[in-house]
Structures are given as structure tokens and as C-alpha cells.
Protein backbone atom coordinates (compact mmCIF):
# COMPACT_ATOMS: atom_id res chain seq x y z
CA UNK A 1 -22.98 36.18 -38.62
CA UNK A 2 -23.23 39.42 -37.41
CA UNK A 3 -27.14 41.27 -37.82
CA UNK A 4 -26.57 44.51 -40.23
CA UNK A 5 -30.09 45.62 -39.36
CA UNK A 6 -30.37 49.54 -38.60
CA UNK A 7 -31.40 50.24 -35.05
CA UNK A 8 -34.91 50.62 -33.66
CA UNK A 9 -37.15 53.03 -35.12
CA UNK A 10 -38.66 54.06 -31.51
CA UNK A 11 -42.46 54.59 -31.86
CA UNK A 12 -42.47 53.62 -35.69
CA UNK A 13 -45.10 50.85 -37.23
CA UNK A 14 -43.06 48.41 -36.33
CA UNK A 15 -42.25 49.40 -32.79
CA UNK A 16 -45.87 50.37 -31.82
CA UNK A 17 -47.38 46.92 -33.66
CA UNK A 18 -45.55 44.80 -31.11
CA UNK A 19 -46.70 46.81 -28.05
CA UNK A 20 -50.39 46.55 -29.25
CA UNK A 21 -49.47 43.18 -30.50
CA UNK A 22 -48.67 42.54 -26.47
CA UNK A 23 -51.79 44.05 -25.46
CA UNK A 24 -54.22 42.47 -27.89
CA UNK A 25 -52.94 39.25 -27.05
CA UNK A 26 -53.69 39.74 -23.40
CA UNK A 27 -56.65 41.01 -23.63
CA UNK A 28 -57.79 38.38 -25.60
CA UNK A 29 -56.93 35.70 -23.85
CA UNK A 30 -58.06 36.89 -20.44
CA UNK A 31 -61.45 37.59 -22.38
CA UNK A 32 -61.42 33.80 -23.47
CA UNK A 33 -60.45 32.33 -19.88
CA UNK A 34 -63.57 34.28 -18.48
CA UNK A 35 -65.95 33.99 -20.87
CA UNK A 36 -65.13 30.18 -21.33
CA UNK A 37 -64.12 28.89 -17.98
CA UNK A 38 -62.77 25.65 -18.15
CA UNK A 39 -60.27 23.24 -16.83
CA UNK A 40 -58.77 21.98 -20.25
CA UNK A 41 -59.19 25.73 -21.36
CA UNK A 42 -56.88 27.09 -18.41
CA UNK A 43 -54.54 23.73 -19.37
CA UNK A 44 -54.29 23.98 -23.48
CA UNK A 45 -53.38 27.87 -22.42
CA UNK A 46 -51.34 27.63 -19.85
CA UNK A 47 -49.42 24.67 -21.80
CA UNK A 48 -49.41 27.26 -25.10
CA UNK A 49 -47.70 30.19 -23.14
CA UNK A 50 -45.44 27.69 -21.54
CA UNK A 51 -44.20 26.20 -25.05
CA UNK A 52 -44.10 29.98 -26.04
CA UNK A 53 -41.57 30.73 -23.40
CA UNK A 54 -39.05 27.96 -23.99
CA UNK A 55 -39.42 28.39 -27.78
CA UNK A 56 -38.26 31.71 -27.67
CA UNK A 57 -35.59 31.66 -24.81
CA UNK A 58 -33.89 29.09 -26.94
CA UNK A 59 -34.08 31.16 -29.90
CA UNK A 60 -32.37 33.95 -28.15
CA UNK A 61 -29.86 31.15 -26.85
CA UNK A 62 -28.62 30.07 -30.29
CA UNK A 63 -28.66 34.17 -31.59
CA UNK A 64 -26.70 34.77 -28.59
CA UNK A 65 -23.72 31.64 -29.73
CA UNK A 66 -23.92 32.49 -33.18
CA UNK A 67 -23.24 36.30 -32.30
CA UNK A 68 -21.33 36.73 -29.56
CA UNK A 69 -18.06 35.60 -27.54
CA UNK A 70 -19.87 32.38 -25.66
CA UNK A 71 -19.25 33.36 -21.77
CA UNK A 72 -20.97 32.01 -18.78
CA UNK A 73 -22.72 35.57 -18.11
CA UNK A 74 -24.04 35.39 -21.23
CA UNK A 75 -26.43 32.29 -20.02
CA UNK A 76 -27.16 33.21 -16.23
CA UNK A 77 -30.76 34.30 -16.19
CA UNK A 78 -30.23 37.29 -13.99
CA UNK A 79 -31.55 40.52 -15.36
CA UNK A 80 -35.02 40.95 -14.51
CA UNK A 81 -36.80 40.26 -17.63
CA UNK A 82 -34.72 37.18 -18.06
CA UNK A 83 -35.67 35.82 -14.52
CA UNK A 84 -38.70 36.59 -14.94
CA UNK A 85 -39.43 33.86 -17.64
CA UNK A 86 -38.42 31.60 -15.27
CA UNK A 87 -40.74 32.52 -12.96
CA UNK A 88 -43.34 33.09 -15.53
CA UNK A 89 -42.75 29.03 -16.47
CA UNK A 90 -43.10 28.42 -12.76
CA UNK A 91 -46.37 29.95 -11.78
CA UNK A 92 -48.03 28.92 -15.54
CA UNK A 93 -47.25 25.30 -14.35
CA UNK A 94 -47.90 25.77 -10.41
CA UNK A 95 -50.41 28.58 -10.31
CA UNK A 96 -48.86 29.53 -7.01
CA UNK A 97 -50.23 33.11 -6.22
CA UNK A 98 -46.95 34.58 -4.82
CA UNK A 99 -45.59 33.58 -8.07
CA UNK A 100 -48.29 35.14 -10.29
CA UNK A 101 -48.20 38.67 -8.37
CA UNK A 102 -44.57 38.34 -8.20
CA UNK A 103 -44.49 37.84 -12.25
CA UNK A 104 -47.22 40.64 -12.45
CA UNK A 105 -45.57 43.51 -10.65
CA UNK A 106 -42.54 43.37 -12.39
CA UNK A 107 -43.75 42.73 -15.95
CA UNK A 108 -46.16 45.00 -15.58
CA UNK A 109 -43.97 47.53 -14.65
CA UNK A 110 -40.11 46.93 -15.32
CA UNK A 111 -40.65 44.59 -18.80
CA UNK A 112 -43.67 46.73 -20.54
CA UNK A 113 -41.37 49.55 -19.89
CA UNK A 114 -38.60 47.96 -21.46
CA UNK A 115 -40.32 47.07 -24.45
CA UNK A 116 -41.64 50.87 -25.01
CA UNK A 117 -37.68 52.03 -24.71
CA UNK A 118 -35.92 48.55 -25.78
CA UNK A 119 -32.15 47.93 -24.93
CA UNK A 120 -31.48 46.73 -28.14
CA UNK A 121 -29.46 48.29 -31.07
CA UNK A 122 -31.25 46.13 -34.15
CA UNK A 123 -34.47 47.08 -35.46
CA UNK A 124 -37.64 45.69 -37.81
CA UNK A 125 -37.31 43.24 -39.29
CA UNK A 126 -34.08 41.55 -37.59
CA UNK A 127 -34.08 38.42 -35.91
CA UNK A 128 -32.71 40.04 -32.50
CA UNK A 129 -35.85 42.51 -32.81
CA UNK A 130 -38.39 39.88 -33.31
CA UNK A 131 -36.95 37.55 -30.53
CA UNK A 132 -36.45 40.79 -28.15
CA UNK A 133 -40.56 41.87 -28.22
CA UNK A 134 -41.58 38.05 -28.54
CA UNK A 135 -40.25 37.33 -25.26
CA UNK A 136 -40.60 40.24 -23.35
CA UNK A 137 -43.89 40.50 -24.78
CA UNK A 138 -44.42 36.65 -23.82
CA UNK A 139 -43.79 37.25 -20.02
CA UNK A 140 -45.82 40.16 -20.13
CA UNK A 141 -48.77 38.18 -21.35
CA UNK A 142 -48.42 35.39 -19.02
CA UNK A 143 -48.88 37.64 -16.08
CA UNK A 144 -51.87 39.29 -17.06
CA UNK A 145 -53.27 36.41 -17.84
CA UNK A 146 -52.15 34.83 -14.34
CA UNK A 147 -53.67 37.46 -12.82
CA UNK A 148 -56.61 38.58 -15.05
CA UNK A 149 -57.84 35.76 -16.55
CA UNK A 150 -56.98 32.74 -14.12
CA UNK A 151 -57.88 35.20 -11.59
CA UNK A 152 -54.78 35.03 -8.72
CA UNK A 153 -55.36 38.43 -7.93
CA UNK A 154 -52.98 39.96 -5.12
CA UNK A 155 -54.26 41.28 -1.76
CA UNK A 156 -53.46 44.76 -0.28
CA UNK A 157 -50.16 43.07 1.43
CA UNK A 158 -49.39 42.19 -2.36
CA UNK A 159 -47.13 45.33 -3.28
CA UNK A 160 -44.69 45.52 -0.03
CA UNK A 161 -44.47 41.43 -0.27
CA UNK A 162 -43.04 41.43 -4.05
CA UNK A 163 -41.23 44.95 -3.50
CA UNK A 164 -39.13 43.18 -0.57
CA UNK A 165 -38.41 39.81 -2.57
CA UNK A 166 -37.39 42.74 -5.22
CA UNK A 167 -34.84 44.19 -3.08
CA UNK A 168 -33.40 41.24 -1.59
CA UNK A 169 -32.54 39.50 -5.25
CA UNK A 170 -31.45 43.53 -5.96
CA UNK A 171 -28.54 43.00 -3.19
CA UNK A 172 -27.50 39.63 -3.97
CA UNK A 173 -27.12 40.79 -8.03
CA UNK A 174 -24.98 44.09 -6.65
CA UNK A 175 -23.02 42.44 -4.68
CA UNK A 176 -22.70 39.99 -8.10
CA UNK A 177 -21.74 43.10 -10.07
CA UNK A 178 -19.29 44.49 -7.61
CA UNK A 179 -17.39 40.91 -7.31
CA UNK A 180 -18.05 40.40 -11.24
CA UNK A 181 -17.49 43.27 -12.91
CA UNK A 182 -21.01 42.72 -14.82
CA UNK A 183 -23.94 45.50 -14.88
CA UNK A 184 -26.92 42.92 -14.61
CA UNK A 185 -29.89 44.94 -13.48
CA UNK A 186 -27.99 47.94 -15.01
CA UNK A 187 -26.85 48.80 -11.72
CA UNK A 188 -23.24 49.73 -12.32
CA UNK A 189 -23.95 51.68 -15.43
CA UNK A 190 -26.87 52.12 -17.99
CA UNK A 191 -27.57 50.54 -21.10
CA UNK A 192 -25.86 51.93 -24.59
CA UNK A 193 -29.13 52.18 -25.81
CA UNK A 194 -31.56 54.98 -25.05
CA UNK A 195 -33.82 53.73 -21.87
CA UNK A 196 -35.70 55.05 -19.57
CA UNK A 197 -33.27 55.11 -17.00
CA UNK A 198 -31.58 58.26 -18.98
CA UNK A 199 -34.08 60.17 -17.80
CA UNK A 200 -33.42 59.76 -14.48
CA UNK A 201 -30.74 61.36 -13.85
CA UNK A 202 -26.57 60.28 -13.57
CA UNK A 203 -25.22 56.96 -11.45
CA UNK A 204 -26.29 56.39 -8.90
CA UNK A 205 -29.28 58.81 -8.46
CA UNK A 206 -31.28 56.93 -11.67
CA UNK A 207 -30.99 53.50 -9.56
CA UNK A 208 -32.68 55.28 -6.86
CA UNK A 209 -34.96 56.91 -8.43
CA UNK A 210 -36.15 53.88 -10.86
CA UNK A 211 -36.07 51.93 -6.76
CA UNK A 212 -38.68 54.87 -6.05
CA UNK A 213 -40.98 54.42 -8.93
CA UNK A 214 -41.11 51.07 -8.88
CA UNK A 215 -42.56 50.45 -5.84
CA UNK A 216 -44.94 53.30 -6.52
CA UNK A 217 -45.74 51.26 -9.99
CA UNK A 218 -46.82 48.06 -8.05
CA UNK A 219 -49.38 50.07 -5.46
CA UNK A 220 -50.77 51.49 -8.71
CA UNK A 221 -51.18 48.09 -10.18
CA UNK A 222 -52.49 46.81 -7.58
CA UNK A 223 -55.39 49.20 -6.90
CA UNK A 224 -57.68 47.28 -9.54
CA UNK A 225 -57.78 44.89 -6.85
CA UNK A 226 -59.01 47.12 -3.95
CA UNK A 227 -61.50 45.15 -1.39
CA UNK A 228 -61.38 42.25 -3.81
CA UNK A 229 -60.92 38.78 -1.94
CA UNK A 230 -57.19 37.35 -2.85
CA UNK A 231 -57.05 34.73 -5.99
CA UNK A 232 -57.02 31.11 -5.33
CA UNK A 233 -53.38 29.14 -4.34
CA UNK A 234 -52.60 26.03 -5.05
């Protein structure tokens, strides 16, 4: 059955509670991983965020085939904030730095962003809204908390490293679009829903533009991490 909800309230209570929501619960936990540094700390979280994850993504897997027309593009994880809780799964459970600064860079900048200006036309207190900030909210977590509180920092190379694997899974999902007809990564057209990418200006000028600040958005994240020593790999 179809969700009657109205549409997001952008930047009302509900809106702004699960941005801080996001924020408190980073914070938090990074405070608790480095206050408290333990083994079976690091484990019982990194096993809680994990079970978070899953939770959720099958949530949003039985909204999506009691809602809409089941097709196979439905299920591939291939816009970035879906990917990315597959790689947020991966580096919670190998604590593999590339992963963690990989997972940080674009949560950080492309899935934070997408929760301030959600692609979704259901608001507070629909199921599709709760699902929508719980797991872009949950892969925003786990990489702070990769990075802040389990401490895999990245290293000056850091930015240009993830910005290239960026652009390479970029091509491959164009050339996807172009064969597909699909818009994963919005990159044939934007989103119905207001975004940020409206404000950049018409097809294809936004995709460069957004290409532009985005690799500006991971030097700036990683400047907390000037002259610090590179996090620990497994």
C-alpha cells in the first residue's frame, strides 16, 4: 500500500531532529571509543552499527516490494549512498583504512548533503522518511566513527586516492546509464525532488560542477588530519 504521507517539511522539527540526531550519535560514540578504549568496546560497536546497517537496508528492501513495480534496478546497490553501506559493512568488519577514508569522504560529503536536501517525496512520520534518515544517517555514523573514534585517519595522499576510485566507479555507472536508460548517480537527469544539485545549474553543467566541489569537499575534510601520522591497517 501506497504511503499518503505529505512531503518533507525541509528544515522543520522533524527534518532538523534527524540531522542532529546523526550528529549526536557520532559524537557520542567517538567520545566513548576514546575515552574507553577497548577491544570488546571497538567489537560490541562495530557489531551494533553493523546489525544497524542490515536492519535497515532490509527494511527499505521490503518498502521498496510492497511499493513499487519489483525490477532488478530497483535492488542493484549503485547510487552512492546505497554503495556506500556496503562499504560501510566492509570496513566496520575489516577496519581496512582505504575502506574507512573511502566511506568517510563520501558520507561526509555526498550522504550528509543528501540528508539536509533529501530525494524523497514522504515526510514525518512515514515509514519511507524514517528508513530514508536511518540509513543515510547510519553510514554517516559509521564513518566518523571509522575515522574518529577507531582512529584510521587518512594521510595527505588520502583525498586524490578516494577522488580517483570516485571517478572510475563514476564512468563505469555512466556508461551503465547510457546502455540502461537508468539515472543512478543522477547523472542523466536530477532528482524530482528539490536537491542540491538544482542549484547548480542545467545538465550537464550541475554534474560538473557537483565533480568540482566534491573533490574540494574531501581536501577540506581531510585537513583535520594535517601532519597527523596515518591510522592503523589491518
Amino acid at each position: 500500500m501506497l504511503d499518503s504521507r505529505p512531503p518533507v517539511d525541509l528544515f522543520g522539527v522533524a527534518h532538523i531532529a534527524a540531522i542532529l540526531t546523526t550528529v549526536a550519535a557520532s559524537i557520542g560514540l567517538c567520545t566513548l571509543l576514546r575515552r574507553r578504549p577497548s577491544d570488546a568496546l571497538d567489537r560490541q560497536i562495530r557489531v551494533g552499527l553493523s546489525i544497524f546497517l542490515v536492519a535497515m537496508t532490509t527494511l527499505h528492501v521490503l518498502w521498496v516490494l510492497d511499493n513499487r513495480e519489483v525490477v532488478v534496478w530497483e535492488f542493484l546497490p549503485l547510487h552512492l549512498c546505497d554503495l556506500s553501506i556496503f562499504v560501510g559493512l566492509y570496513a566496520l568488519w575489516s577496519k581496512r583504512r582505504i575502506a574507512a577514508e573511502l566511506l568517510y569522504f563520501w558520507t561526509c560529503s555526498g550522504t550528509f548533503l543528501a540528508m539536509i536536501l533529501p530525494a524523497i517525496d514522504r515526510g514525518f512520520p512515514s515509514y519511507r522518511f524514517f528508513i530514508y534518515f536511518a540509513l543515510h544517517g547510519g553510514v554517516v555514523v559509521t564513518s566518523v566513527v571509522l575515522v574518529y573514534g577507531m582512529g584510521l585517519y587518512p594521510d595527505r595522499r588520502s583525498p586524490l586516492r578516494a577522488y580517483g576510485l570516485t571517478m572510475i566507479y563514476i564512468v563505469v555507472i555512466a556508461a551503465l546509464d547510457l546502455a540502461t536508460g537508468q539515472n543512478y548517480l543522477f547523472l542523466a537527469h536530477k532528482p524530482p525532488e528539490e536537491t542540491l544539485l538544482d542549484y547548480m545549474g542545467p545538465w550537464p553543467l550541475y554534474v560538473m560542477v557537483a565533480l568540482a566541489i566534491g573533490l574540494g569537499l574531501f581536501y577540506l575534510l581531510n585537513w583535520p588530519f594535517r601532519g597527523r601520522e596515518p591510522g592503523p591497517d589491518r
